[in-house]
N, C-alpha and C. Protein backbone atom coordinates (compact mmCIF):
# COMPACT_ATOMS: atom_id res chain seq x y z
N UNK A 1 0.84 -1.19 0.00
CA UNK A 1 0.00 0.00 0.00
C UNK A 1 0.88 1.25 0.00
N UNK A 2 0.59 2.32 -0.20
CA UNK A 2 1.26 3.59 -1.01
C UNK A 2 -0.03 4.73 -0.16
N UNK A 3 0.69 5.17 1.54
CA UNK A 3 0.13 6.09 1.74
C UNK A 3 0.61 7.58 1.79
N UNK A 4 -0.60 8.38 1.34
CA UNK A 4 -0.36 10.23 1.10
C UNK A 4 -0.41 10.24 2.42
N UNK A 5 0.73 11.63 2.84
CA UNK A 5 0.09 12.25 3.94
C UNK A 5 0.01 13.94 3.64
N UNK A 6 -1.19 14.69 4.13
CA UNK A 6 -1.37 15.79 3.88
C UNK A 6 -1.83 16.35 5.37
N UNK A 7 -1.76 17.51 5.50
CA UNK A 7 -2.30 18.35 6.49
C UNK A 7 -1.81 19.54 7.05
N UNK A 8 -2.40 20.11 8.32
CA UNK A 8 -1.64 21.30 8.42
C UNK A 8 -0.51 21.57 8.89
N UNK A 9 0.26 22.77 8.65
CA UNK A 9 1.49 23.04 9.50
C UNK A 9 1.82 23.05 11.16
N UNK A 10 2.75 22.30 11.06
CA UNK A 10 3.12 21.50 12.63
C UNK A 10 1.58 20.63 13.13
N UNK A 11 1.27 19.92 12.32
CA UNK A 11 0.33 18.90 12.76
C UNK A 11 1.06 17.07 13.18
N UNK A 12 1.80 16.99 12.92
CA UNK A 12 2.63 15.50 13.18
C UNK A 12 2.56 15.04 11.64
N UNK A 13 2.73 15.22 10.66
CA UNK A 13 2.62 14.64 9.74
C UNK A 13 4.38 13.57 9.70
N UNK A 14 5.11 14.71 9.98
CA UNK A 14 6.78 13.86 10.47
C UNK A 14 6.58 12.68 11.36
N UNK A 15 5.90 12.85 12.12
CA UNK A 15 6.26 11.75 13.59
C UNK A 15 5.15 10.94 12.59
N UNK A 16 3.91 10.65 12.03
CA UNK A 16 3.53 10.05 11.91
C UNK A 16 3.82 9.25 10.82
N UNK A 17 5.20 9.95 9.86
CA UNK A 17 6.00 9.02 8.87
C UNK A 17 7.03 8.46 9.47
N UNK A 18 7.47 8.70 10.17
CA UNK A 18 8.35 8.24 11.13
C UNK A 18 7.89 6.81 11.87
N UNK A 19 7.16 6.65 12.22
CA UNK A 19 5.99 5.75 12.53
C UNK A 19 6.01 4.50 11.50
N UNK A 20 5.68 4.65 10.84
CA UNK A 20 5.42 4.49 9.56
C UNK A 20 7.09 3.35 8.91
N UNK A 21 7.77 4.66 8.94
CA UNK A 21 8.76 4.03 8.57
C UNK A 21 9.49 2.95 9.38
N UNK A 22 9.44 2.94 11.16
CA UNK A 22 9.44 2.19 11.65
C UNK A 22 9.07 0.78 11.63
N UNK A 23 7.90 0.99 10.90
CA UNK A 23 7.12 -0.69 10.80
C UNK A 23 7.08 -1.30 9.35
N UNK A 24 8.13 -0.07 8.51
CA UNK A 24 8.70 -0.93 7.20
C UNK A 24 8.38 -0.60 6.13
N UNK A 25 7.83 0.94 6.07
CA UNK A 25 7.60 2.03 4.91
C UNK A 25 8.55 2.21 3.96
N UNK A 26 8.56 2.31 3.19
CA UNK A 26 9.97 3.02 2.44
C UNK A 26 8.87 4.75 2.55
N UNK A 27 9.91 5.90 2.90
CA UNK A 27 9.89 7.09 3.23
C UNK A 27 10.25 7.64 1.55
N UNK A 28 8.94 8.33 0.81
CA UNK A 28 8.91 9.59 -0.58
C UNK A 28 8.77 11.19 0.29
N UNK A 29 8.89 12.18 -0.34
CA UNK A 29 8.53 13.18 0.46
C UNK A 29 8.63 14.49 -1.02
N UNK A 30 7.20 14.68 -1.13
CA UNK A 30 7.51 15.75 -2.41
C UNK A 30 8.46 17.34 -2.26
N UNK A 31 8.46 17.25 -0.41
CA UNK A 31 9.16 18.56 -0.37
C UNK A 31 10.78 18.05 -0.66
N UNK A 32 10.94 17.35 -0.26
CA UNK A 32 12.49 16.46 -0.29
C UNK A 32 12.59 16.50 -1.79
N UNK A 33 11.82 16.67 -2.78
CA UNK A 33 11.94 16.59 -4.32
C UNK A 33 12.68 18.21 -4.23
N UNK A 34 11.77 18.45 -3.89
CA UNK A 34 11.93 20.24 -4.01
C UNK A 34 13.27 20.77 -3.17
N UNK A 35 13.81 20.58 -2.58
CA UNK A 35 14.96 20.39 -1.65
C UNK A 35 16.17 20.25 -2.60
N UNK A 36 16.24 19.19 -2.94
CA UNK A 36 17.26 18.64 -3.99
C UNK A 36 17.33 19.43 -5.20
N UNK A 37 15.94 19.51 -5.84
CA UNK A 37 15.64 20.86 -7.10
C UNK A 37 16.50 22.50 -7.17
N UNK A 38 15.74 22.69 -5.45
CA UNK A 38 16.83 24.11 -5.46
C UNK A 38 18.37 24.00 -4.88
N UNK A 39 18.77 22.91 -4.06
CA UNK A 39 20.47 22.59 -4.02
C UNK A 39 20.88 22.58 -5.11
N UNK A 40 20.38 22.22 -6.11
CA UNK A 40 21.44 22.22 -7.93
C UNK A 40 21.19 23.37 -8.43
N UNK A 41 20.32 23.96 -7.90
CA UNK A 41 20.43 25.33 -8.64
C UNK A 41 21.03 26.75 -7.51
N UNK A 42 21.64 26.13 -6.66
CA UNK A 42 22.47 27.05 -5.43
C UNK A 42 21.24 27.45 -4.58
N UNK A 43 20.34 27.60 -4.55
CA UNK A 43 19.39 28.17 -3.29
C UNK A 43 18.86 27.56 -2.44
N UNK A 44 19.01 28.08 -1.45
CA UNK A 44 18.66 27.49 0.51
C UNK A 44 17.39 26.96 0.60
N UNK A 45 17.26 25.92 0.91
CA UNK A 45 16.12 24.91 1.12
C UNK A 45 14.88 25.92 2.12
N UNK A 46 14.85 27.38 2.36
CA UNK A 46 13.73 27.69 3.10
C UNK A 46 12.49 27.29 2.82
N UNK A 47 11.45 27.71 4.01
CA UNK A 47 10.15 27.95 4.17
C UNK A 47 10.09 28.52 2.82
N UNK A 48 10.08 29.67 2.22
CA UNK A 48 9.52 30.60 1.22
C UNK A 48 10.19 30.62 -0.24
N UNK A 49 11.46 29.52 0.04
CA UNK A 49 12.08 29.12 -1.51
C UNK A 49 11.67 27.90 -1.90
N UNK A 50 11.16 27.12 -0.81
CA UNK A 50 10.32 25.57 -1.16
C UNK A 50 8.89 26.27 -1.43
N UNK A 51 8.20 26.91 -0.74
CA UNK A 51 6.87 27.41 -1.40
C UNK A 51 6.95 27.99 -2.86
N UNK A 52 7.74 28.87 -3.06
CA UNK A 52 7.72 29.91 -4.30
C UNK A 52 8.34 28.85 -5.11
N UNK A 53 8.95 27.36 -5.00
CA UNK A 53 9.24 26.96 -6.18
C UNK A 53 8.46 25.64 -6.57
N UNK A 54 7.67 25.03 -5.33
CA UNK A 54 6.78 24.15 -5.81
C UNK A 54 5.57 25.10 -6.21
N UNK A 55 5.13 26.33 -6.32
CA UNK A 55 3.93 26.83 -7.04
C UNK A 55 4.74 27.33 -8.32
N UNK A 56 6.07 27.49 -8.63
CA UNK A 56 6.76 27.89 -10.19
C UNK A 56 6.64 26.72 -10.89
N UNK A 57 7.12 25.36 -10.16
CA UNK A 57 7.32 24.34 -10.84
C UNK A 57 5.83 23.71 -11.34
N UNK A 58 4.97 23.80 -10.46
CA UNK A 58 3.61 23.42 -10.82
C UNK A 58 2.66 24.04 -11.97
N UNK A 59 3.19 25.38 -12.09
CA UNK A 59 2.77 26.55 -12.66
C UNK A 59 3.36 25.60 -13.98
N UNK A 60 4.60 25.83 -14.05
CA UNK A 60 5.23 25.38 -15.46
C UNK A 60 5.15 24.11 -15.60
N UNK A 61 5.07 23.00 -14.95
CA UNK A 61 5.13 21.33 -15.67
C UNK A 61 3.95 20.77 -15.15
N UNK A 62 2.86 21.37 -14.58
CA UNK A 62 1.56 20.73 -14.32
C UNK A 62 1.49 20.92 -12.88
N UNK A 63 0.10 20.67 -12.30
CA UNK A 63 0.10 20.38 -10.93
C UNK A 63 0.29 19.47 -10.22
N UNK A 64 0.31 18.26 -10.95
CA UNK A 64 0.69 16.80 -10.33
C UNK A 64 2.48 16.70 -10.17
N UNK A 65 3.35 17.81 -10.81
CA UNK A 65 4.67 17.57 -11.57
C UNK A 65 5.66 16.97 -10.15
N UNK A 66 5.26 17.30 -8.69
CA UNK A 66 5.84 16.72 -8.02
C UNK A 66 5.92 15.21 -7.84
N UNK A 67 5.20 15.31 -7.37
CA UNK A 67 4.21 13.77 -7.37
C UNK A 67 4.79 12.83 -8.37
N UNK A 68 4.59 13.16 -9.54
CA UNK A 68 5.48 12.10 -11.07
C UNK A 68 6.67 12.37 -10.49
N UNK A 69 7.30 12.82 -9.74
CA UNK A 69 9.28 12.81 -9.48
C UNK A 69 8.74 11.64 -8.62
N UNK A 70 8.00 11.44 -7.38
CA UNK A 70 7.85 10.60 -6.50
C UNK A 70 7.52 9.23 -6.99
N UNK A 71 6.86 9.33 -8.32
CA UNK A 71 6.14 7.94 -8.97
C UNK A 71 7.70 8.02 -9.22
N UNK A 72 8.13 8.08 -10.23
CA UNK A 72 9.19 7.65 -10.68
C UNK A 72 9.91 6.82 -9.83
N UNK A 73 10.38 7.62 -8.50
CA UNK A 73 11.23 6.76 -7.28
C UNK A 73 10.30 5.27 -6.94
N UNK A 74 9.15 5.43 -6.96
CA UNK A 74 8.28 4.06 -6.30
C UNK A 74 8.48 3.65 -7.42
N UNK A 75 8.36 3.57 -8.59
CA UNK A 75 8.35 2.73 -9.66
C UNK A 75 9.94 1.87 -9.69
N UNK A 76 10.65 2.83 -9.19
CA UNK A 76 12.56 2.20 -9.21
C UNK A 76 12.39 1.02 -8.45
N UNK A 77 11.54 1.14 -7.38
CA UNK A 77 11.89 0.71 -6.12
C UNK A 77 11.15 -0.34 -6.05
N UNK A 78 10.97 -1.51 -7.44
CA UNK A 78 9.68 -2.58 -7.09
C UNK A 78 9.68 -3.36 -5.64
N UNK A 79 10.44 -3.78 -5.01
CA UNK A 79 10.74 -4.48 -4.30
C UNK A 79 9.74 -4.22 -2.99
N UNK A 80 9.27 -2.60 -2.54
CA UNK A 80 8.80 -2.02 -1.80
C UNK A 80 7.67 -2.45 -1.95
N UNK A 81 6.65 -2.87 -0.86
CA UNK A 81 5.31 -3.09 -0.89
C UNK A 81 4.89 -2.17 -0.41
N UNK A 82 5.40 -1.51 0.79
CA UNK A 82 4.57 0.14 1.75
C UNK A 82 5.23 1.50 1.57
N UNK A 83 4.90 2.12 1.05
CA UNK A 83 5.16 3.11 1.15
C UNK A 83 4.74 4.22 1.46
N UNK A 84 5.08 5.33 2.16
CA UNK A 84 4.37 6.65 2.78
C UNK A 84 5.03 7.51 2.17
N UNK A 85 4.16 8.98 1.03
CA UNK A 85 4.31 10.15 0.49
C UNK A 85 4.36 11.17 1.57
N UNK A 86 5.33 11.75 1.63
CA UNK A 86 4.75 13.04 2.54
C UNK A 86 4.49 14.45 2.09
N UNK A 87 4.33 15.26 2.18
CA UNK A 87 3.89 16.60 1.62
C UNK A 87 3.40 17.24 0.58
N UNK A 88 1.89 15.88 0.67
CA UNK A 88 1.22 16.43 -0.50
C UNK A 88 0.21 17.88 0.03
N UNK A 89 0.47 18.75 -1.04
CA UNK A 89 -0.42 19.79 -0.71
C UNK A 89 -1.18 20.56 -1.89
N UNK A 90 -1.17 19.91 -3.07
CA UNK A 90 -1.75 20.31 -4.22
C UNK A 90 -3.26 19.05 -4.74
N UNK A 91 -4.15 19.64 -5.10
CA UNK A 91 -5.09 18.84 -5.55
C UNK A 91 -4.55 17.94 -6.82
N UNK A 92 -3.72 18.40 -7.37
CA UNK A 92 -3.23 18.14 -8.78
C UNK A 92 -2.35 16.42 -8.19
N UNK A 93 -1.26 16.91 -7.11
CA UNK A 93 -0.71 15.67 -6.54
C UNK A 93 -1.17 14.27 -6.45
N UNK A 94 -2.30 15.21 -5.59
CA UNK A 94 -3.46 13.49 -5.23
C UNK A 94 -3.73 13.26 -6.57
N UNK A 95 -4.44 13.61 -7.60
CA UNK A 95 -4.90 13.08 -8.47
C UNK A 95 -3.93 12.05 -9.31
N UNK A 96 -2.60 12.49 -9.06
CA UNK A 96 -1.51 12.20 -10.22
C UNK A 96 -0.68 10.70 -9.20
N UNK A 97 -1.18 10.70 -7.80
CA UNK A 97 -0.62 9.56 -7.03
C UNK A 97 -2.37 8.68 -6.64
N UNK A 98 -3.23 9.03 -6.98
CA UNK A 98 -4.05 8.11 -7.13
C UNK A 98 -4.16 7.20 -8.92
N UNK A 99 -3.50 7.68 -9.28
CA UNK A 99 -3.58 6.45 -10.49
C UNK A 99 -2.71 5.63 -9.61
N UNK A 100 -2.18 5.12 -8.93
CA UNK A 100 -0.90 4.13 -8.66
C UNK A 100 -2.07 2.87 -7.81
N UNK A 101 -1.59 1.88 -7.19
CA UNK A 101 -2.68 0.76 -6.67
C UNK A 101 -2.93 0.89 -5.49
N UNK A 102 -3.83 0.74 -4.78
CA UNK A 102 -3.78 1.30 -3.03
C UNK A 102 -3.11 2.26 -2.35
N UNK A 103 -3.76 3.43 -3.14
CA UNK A 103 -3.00 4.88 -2.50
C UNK A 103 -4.19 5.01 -1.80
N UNK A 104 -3.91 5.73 -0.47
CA UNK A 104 -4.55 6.18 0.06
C UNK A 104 -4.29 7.49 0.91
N UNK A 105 -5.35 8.34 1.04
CA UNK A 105 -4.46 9.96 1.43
C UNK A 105 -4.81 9.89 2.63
N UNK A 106 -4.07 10.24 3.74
CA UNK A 106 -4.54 10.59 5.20
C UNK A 106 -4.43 12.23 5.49
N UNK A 107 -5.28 12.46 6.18
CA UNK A 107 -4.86 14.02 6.45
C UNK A 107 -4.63 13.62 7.80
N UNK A 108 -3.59 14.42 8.53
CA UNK A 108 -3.24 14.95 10.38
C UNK A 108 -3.73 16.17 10.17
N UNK A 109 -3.79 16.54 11.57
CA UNK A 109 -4.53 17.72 11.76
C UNK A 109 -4.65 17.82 13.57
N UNK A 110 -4.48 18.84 14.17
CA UNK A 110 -4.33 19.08 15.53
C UNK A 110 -4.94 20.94 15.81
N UNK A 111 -5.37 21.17 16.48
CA UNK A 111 -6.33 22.23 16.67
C UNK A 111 -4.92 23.43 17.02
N UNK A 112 -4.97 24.53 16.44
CA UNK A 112 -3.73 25.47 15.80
C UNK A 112 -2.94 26.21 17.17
N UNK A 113 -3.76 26.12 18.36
CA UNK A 113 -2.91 26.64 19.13
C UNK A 113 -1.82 25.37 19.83
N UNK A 114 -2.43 24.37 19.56
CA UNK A 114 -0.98 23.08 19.94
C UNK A 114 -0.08 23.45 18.54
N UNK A 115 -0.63 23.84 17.32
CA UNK A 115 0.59 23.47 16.30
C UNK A 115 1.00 24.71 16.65
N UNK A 116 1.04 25.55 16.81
CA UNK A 116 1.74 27.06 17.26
C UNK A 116 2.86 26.51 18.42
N UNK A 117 1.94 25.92 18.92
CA UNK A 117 3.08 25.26 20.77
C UNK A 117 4.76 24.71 19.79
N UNK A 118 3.83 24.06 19.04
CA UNK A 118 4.85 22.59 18.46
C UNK A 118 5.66 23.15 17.71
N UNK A 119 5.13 24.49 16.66
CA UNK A 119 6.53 25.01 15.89
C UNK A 119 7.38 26.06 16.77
N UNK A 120 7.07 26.41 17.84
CA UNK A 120 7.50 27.40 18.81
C UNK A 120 8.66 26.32 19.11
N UNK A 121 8.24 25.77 19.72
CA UNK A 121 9.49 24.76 20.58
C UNK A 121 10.53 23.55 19.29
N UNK A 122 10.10 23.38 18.11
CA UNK A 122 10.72 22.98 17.43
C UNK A 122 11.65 23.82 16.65
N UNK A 123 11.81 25.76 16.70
CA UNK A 123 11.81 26.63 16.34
C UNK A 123 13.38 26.91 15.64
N UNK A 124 12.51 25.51 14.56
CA UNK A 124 13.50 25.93 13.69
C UNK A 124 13.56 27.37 12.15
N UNK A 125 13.88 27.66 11.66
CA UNK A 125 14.69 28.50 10.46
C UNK A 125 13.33 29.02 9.89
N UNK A 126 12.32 27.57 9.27
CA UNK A 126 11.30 28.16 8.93
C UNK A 126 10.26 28.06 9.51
N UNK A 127 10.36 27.70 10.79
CA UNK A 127 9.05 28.00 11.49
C UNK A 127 8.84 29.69 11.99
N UNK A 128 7.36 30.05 11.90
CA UNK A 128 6.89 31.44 12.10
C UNK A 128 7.07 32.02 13.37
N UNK A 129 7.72 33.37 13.38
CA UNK A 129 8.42 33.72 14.72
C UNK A 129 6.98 34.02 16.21
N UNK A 130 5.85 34.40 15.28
CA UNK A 130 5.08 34.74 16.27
C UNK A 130 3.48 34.09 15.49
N UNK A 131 2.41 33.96 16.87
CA UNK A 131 1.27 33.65 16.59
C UNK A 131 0.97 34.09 14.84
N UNK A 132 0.84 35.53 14.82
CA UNK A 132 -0.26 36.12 13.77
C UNK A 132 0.90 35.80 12.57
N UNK A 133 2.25 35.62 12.47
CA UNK A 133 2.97 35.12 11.18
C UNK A 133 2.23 33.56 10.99
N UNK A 134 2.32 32.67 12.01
CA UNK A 134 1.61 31.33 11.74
C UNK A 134 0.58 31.67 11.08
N UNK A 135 -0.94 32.39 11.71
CA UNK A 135 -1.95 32.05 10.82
C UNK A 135 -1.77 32.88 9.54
N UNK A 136 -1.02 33.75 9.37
CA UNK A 136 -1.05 34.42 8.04
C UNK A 136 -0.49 33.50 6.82
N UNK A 137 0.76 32.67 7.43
CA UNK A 137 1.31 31.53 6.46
C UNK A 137 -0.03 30.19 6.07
N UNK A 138 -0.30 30.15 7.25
CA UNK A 138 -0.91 28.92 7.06
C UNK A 138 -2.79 29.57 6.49
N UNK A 139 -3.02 30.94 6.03
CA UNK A 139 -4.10 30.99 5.89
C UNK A 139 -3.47 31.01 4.24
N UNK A 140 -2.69 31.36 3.95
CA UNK A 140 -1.87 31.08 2.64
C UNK A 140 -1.90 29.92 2.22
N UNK A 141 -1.48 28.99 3.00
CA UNK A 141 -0.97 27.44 2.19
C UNK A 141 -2.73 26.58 2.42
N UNK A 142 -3.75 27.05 2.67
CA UNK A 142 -4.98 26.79 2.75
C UNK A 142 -5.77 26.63 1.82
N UNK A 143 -5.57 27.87 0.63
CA UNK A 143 -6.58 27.97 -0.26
C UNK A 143 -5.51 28.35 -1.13
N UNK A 144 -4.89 28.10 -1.99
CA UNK A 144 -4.35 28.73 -3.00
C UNK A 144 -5.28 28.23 -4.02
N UNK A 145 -4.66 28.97 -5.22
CA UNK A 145 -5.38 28.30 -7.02
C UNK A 145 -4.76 27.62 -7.53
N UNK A 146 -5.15 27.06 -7.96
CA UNK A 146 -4.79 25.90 -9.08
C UNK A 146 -3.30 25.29 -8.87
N UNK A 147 -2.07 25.75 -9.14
CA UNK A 147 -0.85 25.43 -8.93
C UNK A 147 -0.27 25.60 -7.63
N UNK A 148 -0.80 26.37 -6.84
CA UNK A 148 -0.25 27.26 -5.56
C UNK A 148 -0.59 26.01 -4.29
N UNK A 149 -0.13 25.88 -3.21
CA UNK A 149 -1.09 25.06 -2.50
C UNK A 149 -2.18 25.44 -1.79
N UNK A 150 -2.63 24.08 -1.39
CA UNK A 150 -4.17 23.87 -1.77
C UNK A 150 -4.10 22.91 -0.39
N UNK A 151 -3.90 23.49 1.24
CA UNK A 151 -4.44 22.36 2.04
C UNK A 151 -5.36 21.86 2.51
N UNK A 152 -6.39 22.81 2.33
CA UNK A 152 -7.69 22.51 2.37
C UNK A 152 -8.52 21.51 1.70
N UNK A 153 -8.14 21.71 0.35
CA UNK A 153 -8.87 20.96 -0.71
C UNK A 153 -8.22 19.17 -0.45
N UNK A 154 -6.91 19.38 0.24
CA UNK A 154 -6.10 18.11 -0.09
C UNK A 154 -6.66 17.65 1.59
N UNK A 155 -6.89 18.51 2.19
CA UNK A 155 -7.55 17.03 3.59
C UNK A 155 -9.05 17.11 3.40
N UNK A 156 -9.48 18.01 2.80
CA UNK A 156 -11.08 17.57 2.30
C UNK A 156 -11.32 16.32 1.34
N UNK A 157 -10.22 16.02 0.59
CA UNK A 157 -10.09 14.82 -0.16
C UNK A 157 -9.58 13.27 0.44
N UNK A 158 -8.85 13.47 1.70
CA UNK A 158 -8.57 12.77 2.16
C UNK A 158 -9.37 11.44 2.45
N UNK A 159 -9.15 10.03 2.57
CA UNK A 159 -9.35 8.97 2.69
C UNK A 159 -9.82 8.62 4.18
N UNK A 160 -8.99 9.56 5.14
CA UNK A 160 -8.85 9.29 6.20
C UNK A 160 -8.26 10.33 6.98
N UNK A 161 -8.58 10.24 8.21
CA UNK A 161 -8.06 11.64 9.08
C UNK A 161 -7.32 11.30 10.51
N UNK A 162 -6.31 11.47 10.67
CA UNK A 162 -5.87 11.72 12.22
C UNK A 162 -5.76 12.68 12.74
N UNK A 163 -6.27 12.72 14.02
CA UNK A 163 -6.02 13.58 15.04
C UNK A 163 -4.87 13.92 15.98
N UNK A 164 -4.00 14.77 15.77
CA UNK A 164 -2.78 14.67 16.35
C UNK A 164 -3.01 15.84 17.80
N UNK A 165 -3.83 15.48 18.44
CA UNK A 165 -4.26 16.60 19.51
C UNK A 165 -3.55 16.47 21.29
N UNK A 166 -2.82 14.70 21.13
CA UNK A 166 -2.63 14.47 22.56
C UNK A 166 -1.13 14.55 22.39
N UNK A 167 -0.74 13.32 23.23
CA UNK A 167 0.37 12.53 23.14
C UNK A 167 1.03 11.61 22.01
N UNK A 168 1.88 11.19 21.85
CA UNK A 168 2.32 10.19 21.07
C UNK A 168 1.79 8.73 21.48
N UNK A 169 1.02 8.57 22.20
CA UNK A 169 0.93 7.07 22.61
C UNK A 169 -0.45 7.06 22.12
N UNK A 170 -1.44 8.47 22.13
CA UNK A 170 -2.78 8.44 21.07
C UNK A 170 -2.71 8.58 19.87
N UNK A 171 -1.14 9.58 19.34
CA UNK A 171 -0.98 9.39 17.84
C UNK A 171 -1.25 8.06 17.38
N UNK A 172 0.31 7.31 18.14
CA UNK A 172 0.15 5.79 17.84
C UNK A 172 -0.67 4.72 17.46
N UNK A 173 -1.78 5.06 18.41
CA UNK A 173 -3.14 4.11 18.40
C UNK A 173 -4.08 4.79 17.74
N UNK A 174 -4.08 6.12 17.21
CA UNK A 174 -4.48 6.35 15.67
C UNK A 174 -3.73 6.31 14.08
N UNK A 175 -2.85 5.77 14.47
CA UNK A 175 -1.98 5.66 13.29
C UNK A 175 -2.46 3.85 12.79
N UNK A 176 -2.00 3.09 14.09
CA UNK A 176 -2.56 1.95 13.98
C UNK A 176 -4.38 1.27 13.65
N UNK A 177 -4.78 2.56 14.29
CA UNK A 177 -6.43 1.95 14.03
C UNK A 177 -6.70 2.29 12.50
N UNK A 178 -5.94 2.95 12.04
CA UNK A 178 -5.96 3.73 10.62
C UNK A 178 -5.51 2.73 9.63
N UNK A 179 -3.82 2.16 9.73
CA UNK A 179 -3.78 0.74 9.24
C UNK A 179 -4.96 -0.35 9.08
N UNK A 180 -5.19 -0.69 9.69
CA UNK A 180 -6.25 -1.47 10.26
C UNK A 180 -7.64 -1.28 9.46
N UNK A 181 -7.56 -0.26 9.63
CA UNK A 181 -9.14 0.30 8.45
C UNK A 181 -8.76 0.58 6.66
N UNK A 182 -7.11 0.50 6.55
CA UNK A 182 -6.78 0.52 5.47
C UNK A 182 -6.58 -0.72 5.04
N UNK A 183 -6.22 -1.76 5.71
CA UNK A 183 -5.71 -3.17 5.51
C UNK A 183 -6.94 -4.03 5.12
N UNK A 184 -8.30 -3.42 6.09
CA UNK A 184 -9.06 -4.21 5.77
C UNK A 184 -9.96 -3.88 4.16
N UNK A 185 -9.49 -2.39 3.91
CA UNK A 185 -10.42 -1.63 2.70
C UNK A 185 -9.42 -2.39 1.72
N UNK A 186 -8.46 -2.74 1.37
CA UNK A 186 -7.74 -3.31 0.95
C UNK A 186 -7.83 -4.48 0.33
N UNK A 187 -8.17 -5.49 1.59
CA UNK A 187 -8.69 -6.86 1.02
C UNK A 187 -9.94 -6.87 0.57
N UNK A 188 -10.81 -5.90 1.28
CA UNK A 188 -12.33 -5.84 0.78
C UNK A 188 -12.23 -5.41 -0.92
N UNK A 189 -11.62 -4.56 -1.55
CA UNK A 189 -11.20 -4.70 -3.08
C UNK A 189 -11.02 -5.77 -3.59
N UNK A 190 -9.71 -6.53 -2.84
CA UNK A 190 -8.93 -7.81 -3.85
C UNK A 190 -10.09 -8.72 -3.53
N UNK A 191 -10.95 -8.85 -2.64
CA UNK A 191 -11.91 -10.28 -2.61
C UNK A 191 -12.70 -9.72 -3.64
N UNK A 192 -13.65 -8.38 -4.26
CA UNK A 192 -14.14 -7.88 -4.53
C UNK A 192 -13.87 -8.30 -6.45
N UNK A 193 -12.72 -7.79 -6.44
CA UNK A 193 -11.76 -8.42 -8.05
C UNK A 193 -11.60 -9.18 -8.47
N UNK A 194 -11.77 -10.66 -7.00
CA UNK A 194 -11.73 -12.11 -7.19
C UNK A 194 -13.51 -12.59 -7.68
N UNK A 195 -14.27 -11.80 -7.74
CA UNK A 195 -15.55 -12.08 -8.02
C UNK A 195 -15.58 -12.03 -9.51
């Protein structure tokens, strides 16, 4: 299985690939595309040079154009049965990683004054120095058009939702009950195909 993860800023979407990768994921990450994109062309992996160049690049090679760098890697990689996408945030993405076989998108999501807590104390380079910079970024990466991101549209599409509101030991046991509801939607297809 081949899961998306989408959602908001400082919601656990990391810890919950992390997770993930623990129990035998192979780890894609469309910002990690974008990362590597602007190192060959000399510019600093920020907050606002990864935004301004996944909405250039989308603008110019489609909206899915991340996403096909990521197919490409899963396609290298037959050997992989699980895999977890991370940072989908374009409608165009999902569409272009749902052609593949048991994709499924999860959104995280945690109520904004814990993700404020969480990028405060993780406070790194591109996290927002104060409250009203957070919601101004993140009322940005919410609704964009067409090429721009789109996080709204991408956990309204979602398959499935976690709540990242407690501890790690409730992440956990929503990460797992989530498996579980994917494993079984899963076989409910292949018995379904066997008809």
């Amino acid at each position: 299985m081949i899961l998306g993860l989408t959602g908001t800023y400082a919601a656990g979407k990391g810890t919950v690939a992390e997770y993930l990768i623990g129990r035998g994921f192979q780890f894609y990450s469309l910002s990690d595309e974008l990362r590597l994109l602007l190192r060959e062309k000399g510019f600093m992996p920020t907050r606002d040079n990864l935004t301004k160049a996944g909405n250039t690049l989308r603008a110019k090679h489609g909206s899915g154009f991340l996403a096909e760098l990521v197919i490409k890697r899963l396609r290298g990689s037959p050997s992989v049965t699980n895999s977890v996408v991370d940072s989908i945030r374009n409608a165009g993405e999902i569409a272009a990683l749902r052609e593949l076989k048991d994709f499924f998108l999860i959104a995280v999501d945690a109520p904004v004054d814990i993700r404020y807590e969480r990028a405060k104390k993780r406070g790194t380079e591109r996290d927002p120095k104060s409250f009203s910079e957070f919601l101004v970024q993140e009322k940005r990466e919410m609704a964009g058009k067409n090429t721009e991101q789109q996080l709204a549209a991408c956990i309204k599409s979602a398959d499935f939702a976690i709540s990242n509101d407690s501890d790690y030991k409730k992440l956990y046991k929503e990460i797992e009950k989530t498996l579980e509801q994917i494993k079984a939607k899963v076989a409910a297809t292949a018995a379904a195909a066997k008809k």
